[in-house]
C-alpha atoms as a PDB file:
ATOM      1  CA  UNK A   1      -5.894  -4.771 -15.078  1.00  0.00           C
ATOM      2  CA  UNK A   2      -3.736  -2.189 -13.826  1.00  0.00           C
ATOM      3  CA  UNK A   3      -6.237   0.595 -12.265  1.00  0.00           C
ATOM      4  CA  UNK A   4      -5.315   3.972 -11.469  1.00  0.00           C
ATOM      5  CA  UNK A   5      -6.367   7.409  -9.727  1.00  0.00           C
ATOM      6  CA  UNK A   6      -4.604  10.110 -11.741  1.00  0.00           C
ATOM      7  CA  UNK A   7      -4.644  13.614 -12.708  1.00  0.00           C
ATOM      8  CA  UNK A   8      -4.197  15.412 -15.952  1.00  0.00           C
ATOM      9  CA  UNK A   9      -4.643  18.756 -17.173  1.00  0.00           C
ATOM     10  CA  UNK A  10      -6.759  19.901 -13.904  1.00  0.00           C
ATOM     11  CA  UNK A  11      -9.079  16.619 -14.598  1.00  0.00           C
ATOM     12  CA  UNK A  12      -9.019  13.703 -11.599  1.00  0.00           C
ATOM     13  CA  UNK A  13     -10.452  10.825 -12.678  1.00  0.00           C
ATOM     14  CA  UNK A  14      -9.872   6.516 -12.656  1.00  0.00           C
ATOM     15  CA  UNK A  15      -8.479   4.789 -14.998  1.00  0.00           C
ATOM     16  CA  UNK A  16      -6.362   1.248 -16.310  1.00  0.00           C
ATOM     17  CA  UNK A  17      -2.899   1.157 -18.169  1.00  0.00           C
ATOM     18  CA  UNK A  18      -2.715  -0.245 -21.228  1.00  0.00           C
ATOM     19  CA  UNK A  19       0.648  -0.170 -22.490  1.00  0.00           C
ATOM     20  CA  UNK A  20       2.021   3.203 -22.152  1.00  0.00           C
ATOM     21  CA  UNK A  21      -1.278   4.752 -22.475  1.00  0.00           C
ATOM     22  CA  UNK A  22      -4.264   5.658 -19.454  1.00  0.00           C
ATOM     23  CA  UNK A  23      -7.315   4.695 -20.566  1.00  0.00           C
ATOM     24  CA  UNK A  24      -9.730   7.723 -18.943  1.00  0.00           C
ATOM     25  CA  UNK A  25     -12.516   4.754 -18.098  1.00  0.00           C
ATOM     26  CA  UNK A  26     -15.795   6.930 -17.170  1.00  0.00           C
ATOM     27  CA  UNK A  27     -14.291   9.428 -20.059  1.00  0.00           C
ATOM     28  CA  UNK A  28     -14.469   6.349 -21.845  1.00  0.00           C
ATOM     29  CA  UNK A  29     -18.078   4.481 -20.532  1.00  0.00           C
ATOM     30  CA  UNK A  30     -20.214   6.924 -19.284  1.00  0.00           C
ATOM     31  CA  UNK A  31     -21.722   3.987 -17.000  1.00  0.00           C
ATOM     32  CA  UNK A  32     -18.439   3.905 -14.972  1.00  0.00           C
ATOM     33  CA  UNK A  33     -17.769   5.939 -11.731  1.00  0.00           C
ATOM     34  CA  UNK A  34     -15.483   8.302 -11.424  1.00  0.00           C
ATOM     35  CA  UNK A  35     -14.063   7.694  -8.113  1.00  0.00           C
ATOM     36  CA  UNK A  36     -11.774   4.157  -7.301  1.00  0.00           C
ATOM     37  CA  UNK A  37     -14.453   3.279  -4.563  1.00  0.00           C
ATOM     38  CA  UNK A  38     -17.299   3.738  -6.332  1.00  0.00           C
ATOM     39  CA  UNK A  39     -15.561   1.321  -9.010  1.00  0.00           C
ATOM     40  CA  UNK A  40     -14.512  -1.423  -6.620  1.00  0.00           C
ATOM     41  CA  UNK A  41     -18.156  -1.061  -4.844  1.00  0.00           C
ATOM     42  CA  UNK A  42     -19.597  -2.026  -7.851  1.00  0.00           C
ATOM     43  CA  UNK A  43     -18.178  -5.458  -7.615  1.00  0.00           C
ATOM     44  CA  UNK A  44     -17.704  -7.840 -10.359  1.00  0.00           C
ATOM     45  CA  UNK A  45     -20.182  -6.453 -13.122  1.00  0.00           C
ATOM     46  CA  UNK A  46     -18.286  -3.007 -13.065  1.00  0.00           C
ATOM     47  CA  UNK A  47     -15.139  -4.510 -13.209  1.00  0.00           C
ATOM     48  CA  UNK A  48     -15.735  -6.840 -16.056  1.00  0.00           C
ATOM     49  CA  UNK A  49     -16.785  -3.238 -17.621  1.00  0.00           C
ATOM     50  CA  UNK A  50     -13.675  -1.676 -16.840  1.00  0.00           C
ATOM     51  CA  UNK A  51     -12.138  -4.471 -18.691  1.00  0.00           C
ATOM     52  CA  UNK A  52     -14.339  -4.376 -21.502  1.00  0.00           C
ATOM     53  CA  UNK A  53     -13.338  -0.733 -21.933  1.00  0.00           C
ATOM     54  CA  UNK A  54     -11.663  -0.367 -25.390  1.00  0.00           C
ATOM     55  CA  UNK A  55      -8.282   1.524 -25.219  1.00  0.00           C
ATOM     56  CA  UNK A  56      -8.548   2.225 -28.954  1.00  0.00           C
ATOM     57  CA  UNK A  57     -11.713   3.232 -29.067  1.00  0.00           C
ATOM     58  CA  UNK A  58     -11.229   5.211 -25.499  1.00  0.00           C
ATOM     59  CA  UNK A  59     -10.385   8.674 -24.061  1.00  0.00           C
ATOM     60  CA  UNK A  60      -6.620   8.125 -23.496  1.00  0.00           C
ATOM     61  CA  UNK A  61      -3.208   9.785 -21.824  1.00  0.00           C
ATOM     62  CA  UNK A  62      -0.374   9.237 -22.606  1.00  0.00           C
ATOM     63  CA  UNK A  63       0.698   7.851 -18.838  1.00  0.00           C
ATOM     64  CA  UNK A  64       3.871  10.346 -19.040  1.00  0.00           C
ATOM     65  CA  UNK A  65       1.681  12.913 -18.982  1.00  0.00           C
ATOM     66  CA  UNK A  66      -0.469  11.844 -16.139  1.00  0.00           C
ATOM     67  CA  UNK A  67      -0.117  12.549 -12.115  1.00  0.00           C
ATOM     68  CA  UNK A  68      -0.280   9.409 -10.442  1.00  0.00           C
ATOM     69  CA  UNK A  69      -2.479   9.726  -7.358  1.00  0.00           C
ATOM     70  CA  UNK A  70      -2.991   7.490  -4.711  1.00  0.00           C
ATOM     71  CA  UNK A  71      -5.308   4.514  -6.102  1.00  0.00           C
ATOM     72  CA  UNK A  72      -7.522   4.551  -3.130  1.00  0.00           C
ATOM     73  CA  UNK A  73      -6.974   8.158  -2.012  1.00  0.00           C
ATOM     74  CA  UNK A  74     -10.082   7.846   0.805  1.00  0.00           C
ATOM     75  CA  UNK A  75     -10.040   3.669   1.908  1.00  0.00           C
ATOM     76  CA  UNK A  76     -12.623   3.379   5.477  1.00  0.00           C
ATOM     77  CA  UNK A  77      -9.619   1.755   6.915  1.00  0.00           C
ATOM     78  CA  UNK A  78      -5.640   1.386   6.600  1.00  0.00           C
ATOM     79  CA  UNK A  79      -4.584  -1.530   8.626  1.00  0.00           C
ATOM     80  CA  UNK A  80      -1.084  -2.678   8.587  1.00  0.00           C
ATOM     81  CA  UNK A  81       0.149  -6.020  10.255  1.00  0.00           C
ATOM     82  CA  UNK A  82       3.456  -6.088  12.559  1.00  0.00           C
ATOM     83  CA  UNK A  83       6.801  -8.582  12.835  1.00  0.00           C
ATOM     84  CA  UNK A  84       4.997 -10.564   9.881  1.00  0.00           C
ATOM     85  CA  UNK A  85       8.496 -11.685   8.600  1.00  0.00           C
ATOM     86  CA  UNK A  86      11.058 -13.957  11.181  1.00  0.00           C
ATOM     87  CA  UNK A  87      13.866 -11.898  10.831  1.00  0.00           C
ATOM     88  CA  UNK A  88      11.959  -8.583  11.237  1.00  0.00           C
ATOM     89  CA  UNK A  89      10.464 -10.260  14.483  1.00  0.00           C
ATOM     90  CA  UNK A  90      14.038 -11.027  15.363  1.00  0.00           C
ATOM     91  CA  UNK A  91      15.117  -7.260  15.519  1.00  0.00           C
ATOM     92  CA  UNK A  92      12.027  -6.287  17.327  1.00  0.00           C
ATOM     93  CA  UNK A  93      13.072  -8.538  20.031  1.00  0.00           C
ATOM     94  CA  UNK A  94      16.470  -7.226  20.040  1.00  0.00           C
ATOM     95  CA  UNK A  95      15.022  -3.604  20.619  1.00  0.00           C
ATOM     96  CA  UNK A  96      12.727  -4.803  23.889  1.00  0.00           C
ATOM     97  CA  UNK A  97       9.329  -5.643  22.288  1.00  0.00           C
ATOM     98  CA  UNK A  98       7.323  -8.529  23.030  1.00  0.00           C
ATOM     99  CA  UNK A  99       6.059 -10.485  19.955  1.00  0.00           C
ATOM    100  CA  UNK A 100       3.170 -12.872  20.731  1.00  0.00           C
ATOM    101  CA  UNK A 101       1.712 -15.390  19.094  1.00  0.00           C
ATOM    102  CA  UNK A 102      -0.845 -14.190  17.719  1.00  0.00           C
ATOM    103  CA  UNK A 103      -1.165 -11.567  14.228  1.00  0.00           C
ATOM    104  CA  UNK A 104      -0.294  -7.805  15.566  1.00  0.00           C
ATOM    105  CA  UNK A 105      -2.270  -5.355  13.764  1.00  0.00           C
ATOM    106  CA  UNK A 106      -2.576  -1.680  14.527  1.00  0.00           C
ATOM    107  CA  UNK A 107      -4.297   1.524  12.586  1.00  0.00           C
ATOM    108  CA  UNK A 108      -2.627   4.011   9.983  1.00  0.00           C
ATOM    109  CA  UNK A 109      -4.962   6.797  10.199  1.00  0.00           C
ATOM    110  CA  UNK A 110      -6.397   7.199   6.392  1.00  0.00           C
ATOM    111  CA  UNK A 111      -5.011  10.808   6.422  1.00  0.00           C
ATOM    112  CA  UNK A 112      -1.759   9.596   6.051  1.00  0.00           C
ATOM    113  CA  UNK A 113      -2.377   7.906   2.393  1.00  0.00           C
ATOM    114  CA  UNK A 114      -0.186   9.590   0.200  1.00  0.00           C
ATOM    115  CA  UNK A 115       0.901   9.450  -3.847  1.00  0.00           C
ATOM    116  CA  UNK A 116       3.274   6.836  -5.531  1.00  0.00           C
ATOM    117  CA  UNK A 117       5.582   8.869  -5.956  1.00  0.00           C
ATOM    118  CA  UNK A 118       4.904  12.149  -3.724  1.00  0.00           C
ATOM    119  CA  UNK A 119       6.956  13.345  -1.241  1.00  0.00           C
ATOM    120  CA  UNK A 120       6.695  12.074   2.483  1.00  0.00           C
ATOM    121  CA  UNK A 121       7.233  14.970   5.079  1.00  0.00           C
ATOM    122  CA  UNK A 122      10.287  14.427   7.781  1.00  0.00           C
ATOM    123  CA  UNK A 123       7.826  16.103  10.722  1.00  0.00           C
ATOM    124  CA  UNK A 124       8.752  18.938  12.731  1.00  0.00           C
ATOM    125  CA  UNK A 125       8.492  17.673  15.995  1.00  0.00           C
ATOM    126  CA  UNK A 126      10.962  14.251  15.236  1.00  0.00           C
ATOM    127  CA  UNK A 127      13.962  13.520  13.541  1.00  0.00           C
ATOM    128  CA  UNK A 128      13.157   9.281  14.026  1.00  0.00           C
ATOM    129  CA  UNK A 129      11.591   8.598  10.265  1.00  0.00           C
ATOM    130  CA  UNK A 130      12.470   5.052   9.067  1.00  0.00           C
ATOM    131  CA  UNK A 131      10.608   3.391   5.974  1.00  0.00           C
ATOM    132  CA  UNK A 132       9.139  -0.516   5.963  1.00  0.00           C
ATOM    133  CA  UNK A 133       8.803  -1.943   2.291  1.00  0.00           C
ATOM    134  CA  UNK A 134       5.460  -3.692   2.569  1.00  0.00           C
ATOM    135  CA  UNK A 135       2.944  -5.727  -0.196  1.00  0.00           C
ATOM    136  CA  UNK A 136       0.037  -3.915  -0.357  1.00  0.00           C
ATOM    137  CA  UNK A 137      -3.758  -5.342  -0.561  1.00  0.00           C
ATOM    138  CA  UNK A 138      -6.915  -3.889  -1.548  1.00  0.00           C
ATOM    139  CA  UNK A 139      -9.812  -5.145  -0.129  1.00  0.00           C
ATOM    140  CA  UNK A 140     -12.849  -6.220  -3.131  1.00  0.00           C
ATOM    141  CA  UNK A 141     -16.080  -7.047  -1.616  1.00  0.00           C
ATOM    142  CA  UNK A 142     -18.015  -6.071   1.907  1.00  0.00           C
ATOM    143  CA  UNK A 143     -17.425  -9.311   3.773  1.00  0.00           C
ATOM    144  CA  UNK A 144     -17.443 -10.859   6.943  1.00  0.00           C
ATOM    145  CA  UNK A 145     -16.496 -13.873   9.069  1.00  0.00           C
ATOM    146  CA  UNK A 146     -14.107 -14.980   5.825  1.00  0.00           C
ATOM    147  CA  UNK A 147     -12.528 -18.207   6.225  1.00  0.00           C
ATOM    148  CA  UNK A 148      -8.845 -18.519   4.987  1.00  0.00           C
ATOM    149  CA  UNK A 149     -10.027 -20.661   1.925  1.00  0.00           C
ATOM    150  CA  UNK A 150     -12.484 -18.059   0.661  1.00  0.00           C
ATOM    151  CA  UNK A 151     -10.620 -15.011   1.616  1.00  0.00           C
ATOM    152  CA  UNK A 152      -8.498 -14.697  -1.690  1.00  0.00           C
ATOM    153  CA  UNK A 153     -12.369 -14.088  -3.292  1.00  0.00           C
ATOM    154  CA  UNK A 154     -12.730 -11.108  -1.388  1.00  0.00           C
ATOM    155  CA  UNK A 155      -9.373  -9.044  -2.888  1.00  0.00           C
ATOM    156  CA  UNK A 156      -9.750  -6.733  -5.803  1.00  0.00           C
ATOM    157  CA  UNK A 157      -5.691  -6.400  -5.886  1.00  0.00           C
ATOM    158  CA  UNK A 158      -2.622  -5.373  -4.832  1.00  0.00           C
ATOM    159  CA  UNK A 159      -0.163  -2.467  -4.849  1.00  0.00           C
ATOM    160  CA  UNK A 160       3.133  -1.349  -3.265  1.00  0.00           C
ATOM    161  CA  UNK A 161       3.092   0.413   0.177  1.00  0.00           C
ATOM    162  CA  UNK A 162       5.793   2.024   2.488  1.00  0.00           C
ATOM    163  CA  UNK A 163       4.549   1.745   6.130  1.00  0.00           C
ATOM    164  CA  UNK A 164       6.369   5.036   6.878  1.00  0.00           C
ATOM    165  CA  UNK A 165       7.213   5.032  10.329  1.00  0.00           C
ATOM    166  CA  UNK A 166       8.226   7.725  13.241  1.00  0.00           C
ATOM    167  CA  UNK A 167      10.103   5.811  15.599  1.00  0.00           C
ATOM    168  CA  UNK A 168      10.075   7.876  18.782  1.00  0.00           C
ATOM    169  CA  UNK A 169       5.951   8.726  18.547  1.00  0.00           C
ATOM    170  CA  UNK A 170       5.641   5.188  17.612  1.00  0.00           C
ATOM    171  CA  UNK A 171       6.795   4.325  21.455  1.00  0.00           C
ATOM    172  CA  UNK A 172       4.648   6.589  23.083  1.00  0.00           C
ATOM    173  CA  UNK A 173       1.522   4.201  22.417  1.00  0.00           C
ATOM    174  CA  UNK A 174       1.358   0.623  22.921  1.00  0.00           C
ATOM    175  CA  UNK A 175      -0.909   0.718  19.600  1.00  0.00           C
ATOM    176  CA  UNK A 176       1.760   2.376  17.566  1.00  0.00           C
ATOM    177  CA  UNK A 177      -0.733   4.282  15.922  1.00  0.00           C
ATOM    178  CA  UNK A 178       0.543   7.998  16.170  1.00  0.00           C
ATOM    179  CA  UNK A 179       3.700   7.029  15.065  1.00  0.00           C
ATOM    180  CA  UNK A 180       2.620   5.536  12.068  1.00  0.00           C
ATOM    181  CA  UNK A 181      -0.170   7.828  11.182  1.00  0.00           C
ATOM    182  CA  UNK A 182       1.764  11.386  10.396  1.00  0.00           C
ATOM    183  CA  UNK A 183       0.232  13.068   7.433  1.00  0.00           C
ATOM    184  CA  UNK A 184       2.484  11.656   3.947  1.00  0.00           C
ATOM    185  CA  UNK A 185       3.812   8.736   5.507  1.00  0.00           C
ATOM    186  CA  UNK A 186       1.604   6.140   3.797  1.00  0.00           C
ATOM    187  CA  UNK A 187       2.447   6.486   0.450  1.00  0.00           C
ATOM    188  CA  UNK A 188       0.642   3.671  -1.869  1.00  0.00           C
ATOM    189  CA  UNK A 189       0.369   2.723  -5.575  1.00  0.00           C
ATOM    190  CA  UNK A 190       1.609   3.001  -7.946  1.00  0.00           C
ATOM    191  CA  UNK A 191      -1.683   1.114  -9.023  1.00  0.00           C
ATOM    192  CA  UNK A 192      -4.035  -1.577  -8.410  1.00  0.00           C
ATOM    193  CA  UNK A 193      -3.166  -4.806 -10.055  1.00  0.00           C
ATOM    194  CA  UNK A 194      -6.265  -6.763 -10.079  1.00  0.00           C
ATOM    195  CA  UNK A 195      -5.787 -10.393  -8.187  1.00  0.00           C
ATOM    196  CA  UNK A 196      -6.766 -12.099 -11.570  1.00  0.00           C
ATOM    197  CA  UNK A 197      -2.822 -10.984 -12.854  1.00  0.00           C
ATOM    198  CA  UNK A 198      -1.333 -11.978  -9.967  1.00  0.00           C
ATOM    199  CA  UNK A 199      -0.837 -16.327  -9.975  1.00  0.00           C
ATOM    200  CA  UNK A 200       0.663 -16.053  -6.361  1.00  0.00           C
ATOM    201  CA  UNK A 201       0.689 -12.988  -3.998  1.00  0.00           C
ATOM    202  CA  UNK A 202       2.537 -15.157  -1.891  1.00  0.00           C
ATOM    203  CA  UNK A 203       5.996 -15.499  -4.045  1.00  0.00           C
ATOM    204  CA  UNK A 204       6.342 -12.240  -5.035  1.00  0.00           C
ATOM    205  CA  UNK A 205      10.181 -10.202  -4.542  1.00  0.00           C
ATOM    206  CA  UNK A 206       9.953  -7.205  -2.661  1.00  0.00           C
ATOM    207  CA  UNK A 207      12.555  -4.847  -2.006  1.00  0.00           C
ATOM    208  CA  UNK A 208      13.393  -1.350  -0.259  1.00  0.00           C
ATOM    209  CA  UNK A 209      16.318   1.227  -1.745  1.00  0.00           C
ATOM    210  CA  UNK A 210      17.094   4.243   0.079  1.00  0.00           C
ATOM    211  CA  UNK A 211      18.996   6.224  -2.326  1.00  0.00           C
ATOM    212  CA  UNK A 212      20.155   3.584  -4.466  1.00  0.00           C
ATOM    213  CA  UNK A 213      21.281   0.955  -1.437  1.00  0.00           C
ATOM    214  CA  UNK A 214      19.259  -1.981  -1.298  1.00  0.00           C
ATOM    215  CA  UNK A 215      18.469  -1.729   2.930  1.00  0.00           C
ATOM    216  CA  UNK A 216      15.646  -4.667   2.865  1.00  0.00           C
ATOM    217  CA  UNK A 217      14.585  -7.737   0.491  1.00  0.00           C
ATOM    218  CA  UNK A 218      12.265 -10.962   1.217  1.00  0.00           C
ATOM    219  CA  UNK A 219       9.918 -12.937  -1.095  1.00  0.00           C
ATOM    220  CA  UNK A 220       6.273 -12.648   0.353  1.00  0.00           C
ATOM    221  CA  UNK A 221       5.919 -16.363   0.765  1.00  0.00           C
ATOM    222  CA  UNK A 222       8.172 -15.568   3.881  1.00  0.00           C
ATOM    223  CA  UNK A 223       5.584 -14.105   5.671  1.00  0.00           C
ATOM    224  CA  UNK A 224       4.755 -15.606   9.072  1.00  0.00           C
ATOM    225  CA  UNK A 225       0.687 -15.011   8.546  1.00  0.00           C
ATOM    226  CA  UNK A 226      -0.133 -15.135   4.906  1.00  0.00           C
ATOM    227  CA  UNK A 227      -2.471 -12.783   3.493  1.00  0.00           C
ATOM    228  CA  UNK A 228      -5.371 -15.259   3.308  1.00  0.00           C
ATOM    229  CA  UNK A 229      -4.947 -15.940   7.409  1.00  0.00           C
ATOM    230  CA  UNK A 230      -4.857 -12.072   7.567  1.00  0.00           C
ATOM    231  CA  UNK A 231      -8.310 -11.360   6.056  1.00  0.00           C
ATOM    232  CA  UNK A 232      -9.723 -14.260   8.035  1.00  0.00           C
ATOM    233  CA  UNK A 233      -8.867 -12.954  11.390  1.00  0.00           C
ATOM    234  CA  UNK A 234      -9.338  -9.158  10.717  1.00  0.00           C
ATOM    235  CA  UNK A 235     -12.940 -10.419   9.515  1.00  0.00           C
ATOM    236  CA  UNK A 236     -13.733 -12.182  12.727  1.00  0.00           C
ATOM    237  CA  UNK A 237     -13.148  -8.270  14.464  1.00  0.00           C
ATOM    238  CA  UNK A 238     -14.863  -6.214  11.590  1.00  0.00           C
ATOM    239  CA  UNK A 239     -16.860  -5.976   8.595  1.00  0.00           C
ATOM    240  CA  UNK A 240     -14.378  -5.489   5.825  1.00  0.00           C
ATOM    241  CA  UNK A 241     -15.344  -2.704   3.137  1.00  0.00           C
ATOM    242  CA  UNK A 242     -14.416  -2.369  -0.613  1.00  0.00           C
ATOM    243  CA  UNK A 243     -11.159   0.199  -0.778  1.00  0.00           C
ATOM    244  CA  UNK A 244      -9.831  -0.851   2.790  1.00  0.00           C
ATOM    245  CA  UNK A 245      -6.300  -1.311   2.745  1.00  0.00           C
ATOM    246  CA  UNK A 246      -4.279  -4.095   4.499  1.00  0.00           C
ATOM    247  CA  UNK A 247       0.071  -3.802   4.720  1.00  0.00           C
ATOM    248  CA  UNK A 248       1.003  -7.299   5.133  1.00  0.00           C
ATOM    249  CA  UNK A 249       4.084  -6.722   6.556  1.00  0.00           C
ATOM    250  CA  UNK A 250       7.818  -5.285   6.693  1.00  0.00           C
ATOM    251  CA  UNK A 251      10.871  -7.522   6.044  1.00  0.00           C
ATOM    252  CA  UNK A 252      14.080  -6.985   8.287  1.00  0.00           C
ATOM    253  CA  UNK A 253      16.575  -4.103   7.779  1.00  0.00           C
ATOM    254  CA  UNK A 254      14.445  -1.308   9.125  1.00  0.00           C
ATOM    255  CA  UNK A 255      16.319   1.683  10.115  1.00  0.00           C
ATOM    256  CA  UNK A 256      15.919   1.726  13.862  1.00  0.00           C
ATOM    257  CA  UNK A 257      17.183  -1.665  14.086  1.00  0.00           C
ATOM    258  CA  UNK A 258      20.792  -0.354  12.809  1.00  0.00           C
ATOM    259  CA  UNK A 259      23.419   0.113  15.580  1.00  0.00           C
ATOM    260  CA  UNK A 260      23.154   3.002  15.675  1.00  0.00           C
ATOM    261  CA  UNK A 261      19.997   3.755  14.275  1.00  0.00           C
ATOM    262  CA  UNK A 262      19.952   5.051  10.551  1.00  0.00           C
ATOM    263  CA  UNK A 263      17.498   7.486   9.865  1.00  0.00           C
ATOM    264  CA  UNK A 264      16.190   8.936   6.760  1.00  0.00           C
ATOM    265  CA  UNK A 265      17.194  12.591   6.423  1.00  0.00           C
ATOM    266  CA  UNK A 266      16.049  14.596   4.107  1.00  0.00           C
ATOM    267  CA  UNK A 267      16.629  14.300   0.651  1.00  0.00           C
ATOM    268  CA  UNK A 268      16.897  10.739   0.694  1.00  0.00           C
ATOM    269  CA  UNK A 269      14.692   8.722  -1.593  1.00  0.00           C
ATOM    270  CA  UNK A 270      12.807   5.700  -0.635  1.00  0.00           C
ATOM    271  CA  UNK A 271      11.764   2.956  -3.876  1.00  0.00           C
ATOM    272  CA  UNK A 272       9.809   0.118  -3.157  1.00  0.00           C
ATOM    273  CA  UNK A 273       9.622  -2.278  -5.751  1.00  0.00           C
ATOM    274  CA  UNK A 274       7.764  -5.348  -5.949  1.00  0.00           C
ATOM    275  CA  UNK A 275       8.044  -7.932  -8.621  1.00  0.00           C
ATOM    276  CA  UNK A 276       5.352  -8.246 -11.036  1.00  0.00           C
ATOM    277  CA  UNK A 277       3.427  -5.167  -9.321  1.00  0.00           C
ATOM    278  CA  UNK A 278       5.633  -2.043  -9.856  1.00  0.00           C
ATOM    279  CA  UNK A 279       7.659   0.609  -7.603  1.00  0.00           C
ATOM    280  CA  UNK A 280       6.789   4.175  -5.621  1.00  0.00           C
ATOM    281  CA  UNK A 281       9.469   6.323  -5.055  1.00  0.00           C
ATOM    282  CA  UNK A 282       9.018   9.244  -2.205  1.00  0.00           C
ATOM    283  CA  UNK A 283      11.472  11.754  -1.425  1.00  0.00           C
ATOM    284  CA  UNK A 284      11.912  12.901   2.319  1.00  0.00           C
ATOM    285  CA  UNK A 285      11.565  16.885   2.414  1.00  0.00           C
ATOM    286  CA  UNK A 286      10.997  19.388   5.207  1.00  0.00           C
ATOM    287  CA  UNK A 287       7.581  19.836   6.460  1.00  0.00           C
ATOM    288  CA  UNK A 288       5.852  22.850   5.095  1.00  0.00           C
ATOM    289  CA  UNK A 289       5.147  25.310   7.363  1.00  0.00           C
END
């Protein structure tokens, strides 16, 4: 399935895509939630109802007429993973920063989840914004201590993310967490594909375009600590929840690691695509005063 959070007509609600329709699903089963955490809470028995939700017999949308939100617009936790791909880890090194061993994983603050296809805010206070095309994962089930062989049993999905990134605030912690926590710059979606439609997260083609130019492009299986080794060692720290969102990592061809460094101005557009999951698109405005 292919769930969504979306708007229409002043109505938010949850839903799943069905060709170019959105099925409305507690519009359509009164026994279904009407919020993306409730649904994924609810484990595997609310899910096979989702599924078993008839599209013809359903409250539908045509999806050109929907909002896209966010698909988890309120996860417990946003973690994202850093220098997950070689080369990536390559240009850190070139810019000064130590990459150990071990997995590097730092907060996004959940207030800056944002829309597919929404735009991200170039802040006031720093003109340093740079994008990082990342695969996306939505946590399933309350778990912890998961071993590596079990982990894949405890994802619901996956989606597109763009670990949106202020350089120069991103320096001015060793946990990089203000800089990657400004309000927009998390943008996510544009929905969840459930793990059951996807036969290997780990060969999957991601790419980011800014404006049309392809600036970064890896296949997943490239990724120094696959997803799998990612849930088992964030599990050993904490209880995982249902909705928490991991970013499993940026390829190379960031922005900052340009000579000089190219930052996104505004009016640029960002598009992440990835390969059997779909593409957000965010434009860089001014932020509102």
């Amino acid at each position: 399935m292919k769930l969504v959070t979306f708007s229409c007509r002043g109505h938010l609600s949850i839903g799943k895509i069905v060709g170019d329709q959105v099925v409305d699903l507690p519009a359509s089963d009164a026994s279904l939630p009407t919020t993306m955490l409730e649904l994924l809470s609810g484990g595997a028995t609310l899910m096979q109802r989702a599924r078993d939700v008839n599209a013809d017999k359903g409250v539908t949308y045509p999806l050109a007429d929907v909002r896209l939100e966010a698909p988890v617009p309120n996860p417990s936790k946003f973690l994202a993973i850093g220098m997950n791909y070689a080369k990536h880890a390559a240009e850190a090194r070139q810019l000064g920063v130590q990459v150990p061993d071990s997995q590097v994983w730092f907060n996004k603050q959940v207030s800056c989840v944002n829309g597919p296809f929404d735009p991200v805010h170039m802040p006031r206070v720093s003109d340093n914004l740079d994008y990082e095309a990342e695969l996306g994962v939505v946590i399933g089930k309350r778990c912890r201590h998961v071993s590596a062989a079990d982990a894949r049993s405890v994802i619901a999905g996956y989606l597109v993310c763009n670990d949106v990134s202020v350089r120069d605030w991103q320096k001015r912690s060793a946990t990089m967490t203000l800089g990657k926590s400004f309000n927009t710059t998390g943008p996510i979606g544009p929905w969840i594909v459930t793990d059951d439609e996807v036969a290997d997260p780990h060969n999957l083609n991601l790419r980011m375009l800014v404006n049309g130019q392809v600036k970064q492009e890896v296949n997943t299986g490239e990724m120094v600590h696959n997803i799998y080794d990612q849930i088992a060692y964030l599990s050993t720290v904490m209880t995982l929840e249902p909705g928490d969102l991991l970013a499993t990592g940026t390829p190379s061809g960031v922005g900052v690691a340009m000579n000089p460094p190219s930052w996104l101005k505004v009016g640029d557009v960002m598009r992440v695509e990835i390969d059997g999951i779909g593409h957000i698109e965010n434009i860089v405005v001014a932020e509102p005063v």
